[in-house]
N, C-alpha and C. Protein backbone atom coordinates (compact mmCIF):
# COMPACT_ATOMS: atom_id res chain seq x y z
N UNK A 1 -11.30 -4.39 -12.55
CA UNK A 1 -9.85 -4.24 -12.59
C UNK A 1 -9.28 -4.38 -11.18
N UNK A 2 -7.81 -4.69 -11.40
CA UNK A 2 -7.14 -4.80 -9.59
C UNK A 2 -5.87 -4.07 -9.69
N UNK A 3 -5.90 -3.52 -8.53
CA UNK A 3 -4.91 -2.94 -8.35
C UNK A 3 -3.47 -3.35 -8.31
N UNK A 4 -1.87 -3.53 -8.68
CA UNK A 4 -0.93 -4.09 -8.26
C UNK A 4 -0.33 -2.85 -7.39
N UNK A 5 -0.08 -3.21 -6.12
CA UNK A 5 0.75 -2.39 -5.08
C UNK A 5 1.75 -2.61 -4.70
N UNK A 6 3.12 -2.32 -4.58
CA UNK A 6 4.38 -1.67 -4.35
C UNK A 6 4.68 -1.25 -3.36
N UNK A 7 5.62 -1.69 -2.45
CA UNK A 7 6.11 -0.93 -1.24
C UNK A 7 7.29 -0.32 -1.98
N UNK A 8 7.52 0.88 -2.13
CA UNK A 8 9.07 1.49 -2.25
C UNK A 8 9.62 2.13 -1.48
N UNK A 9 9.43 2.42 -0.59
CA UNK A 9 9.93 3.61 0.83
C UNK A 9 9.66 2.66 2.32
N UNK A 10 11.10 3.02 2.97
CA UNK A 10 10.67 1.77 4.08
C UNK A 10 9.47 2.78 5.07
N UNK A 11 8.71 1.78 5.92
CA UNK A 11 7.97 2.19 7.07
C UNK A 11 8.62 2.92 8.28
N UNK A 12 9.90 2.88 8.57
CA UNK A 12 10.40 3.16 9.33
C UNK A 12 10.52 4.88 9.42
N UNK A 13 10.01 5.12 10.51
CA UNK A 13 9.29 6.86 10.89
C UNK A 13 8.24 7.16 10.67
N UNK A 14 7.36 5.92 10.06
CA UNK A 14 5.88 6.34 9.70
C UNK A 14 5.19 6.43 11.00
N UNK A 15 4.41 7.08 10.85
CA UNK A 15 3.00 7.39 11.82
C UNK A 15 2.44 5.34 11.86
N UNK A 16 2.01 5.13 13.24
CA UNK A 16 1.12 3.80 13.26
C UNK A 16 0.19 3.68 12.53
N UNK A 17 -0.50 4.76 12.20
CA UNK A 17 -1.64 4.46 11.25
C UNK A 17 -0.76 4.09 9.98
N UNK A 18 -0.39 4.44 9.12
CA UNK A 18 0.26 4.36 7.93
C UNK A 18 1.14 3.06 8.04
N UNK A 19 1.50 2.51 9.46
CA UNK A 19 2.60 0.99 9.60
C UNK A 19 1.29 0.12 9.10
N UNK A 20 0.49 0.55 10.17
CA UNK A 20 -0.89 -0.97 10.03
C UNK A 20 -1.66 -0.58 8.46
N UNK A 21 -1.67 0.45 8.16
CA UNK A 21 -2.49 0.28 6.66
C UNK A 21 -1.42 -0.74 5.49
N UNK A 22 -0.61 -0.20 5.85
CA UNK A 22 0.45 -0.86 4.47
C UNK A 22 0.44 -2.56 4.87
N UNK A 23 0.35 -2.99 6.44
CA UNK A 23 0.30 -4.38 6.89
C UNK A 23 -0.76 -5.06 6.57
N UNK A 24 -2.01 -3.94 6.46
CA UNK A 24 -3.63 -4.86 6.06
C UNK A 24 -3.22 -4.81 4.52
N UNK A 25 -2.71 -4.02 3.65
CA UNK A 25 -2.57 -4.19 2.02
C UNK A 25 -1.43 -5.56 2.27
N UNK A 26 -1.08 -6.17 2.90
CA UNK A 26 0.42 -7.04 2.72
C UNK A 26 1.30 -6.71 2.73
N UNK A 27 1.61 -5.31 3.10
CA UNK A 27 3.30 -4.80 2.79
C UNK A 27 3.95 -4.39 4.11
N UNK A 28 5.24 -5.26 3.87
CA UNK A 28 6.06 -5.44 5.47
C UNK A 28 7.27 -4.79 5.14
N UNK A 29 8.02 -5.44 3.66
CA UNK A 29 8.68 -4.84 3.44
C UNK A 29 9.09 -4.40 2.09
N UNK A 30 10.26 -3.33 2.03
CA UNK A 30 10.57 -2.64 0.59
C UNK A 30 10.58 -4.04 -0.50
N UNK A 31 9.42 -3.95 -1.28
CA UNK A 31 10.09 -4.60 -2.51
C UNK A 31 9.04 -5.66 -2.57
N UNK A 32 7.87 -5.79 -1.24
CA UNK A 32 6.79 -6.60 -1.28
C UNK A 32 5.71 -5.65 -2.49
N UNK A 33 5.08 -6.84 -3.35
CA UNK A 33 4.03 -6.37 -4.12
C UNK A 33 2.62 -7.34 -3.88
N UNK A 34 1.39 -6.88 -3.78
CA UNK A 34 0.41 -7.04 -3.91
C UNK A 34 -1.00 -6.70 -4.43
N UNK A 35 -1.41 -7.62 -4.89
CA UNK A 35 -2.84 -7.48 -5.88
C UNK A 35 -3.87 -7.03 -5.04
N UNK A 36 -4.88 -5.98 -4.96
CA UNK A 36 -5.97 -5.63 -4.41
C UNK A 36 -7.08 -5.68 -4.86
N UNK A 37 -8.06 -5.55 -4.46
CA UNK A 37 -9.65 -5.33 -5.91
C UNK A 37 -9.51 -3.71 -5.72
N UNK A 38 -10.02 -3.25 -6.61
CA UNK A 38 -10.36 -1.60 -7.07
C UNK A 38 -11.20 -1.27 -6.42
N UNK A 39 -11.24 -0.73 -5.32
CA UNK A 39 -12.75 -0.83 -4.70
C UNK A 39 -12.27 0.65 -3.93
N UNK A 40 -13.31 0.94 -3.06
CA UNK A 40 -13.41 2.78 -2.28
C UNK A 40 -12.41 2.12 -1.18
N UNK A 41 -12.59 0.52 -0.57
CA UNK A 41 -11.77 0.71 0.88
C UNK A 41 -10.35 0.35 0.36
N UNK A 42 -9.90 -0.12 -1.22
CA UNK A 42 -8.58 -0.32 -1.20
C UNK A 42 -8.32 1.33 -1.81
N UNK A 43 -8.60 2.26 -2.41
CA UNK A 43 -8.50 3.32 -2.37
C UNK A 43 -7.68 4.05 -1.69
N UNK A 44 -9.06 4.26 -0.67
CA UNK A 44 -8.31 5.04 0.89
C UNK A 44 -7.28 4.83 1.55
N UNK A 45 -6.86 3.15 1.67
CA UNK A 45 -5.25 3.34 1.87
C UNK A 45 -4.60 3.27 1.62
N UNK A 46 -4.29 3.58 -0.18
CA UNK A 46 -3.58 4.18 -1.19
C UNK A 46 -3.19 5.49 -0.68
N UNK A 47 -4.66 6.20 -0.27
CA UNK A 47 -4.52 7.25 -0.07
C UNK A 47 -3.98 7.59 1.04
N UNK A 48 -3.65 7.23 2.12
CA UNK A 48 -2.82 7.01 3.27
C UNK A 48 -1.71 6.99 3.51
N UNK A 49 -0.97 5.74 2.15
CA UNK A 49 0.63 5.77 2.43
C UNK A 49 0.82 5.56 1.15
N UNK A 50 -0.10 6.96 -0.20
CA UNK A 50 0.48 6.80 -0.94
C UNK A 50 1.95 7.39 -1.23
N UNK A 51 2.55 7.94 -0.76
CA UNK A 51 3.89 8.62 -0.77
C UNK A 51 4.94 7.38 -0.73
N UNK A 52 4.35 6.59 -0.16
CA UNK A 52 5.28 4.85 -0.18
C UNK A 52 5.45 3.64 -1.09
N UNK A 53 4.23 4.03 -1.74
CA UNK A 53 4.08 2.90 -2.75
C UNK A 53 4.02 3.15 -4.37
N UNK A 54 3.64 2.19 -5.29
CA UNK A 54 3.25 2.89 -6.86
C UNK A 54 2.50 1.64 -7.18
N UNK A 55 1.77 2.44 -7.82
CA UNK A 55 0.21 1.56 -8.05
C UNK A 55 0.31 1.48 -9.64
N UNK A 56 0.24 0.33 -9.88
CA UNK A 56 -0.56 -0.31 -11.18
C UNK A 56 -1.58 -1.12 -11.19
N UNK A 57 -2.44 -0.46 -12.66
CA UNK A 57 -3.54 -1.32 -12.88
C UNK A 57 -3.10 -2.65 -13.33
N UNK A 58 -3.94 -3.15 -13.13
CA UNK A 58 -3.87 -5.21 -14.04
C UNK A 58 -4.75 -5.30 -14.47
């Protein structure tokens, strides 16, 4: 299965770690979506800036 990811909350005031995780998933800005594989390292930075995004399966 793959993940579909969602930027909904802008980056702006985030911590650098949380700017560059959302930039390695593809997300620059509000309203960008991208496909991931299901895997432990797309996970973790779900788990990072999940407060920003919304995740669906595909």
């Amino acid at each position: 299965m793959a993940k579909e990811i969602k930027l909904v909350k802008s980056l702006i005031s985030c911590k650098k770690n949380q700017i560059d995780t959302a930039h390695s998933l593809g997300l620059k800005k509000i309203g960008d979506v991208t496909t991931q594989p299901d895997n432990s390292q797309t996970m973790g930075k779900i788990k990072t800036i999940s407060h920003l995004v919304e995740v669906k399966e595909v």
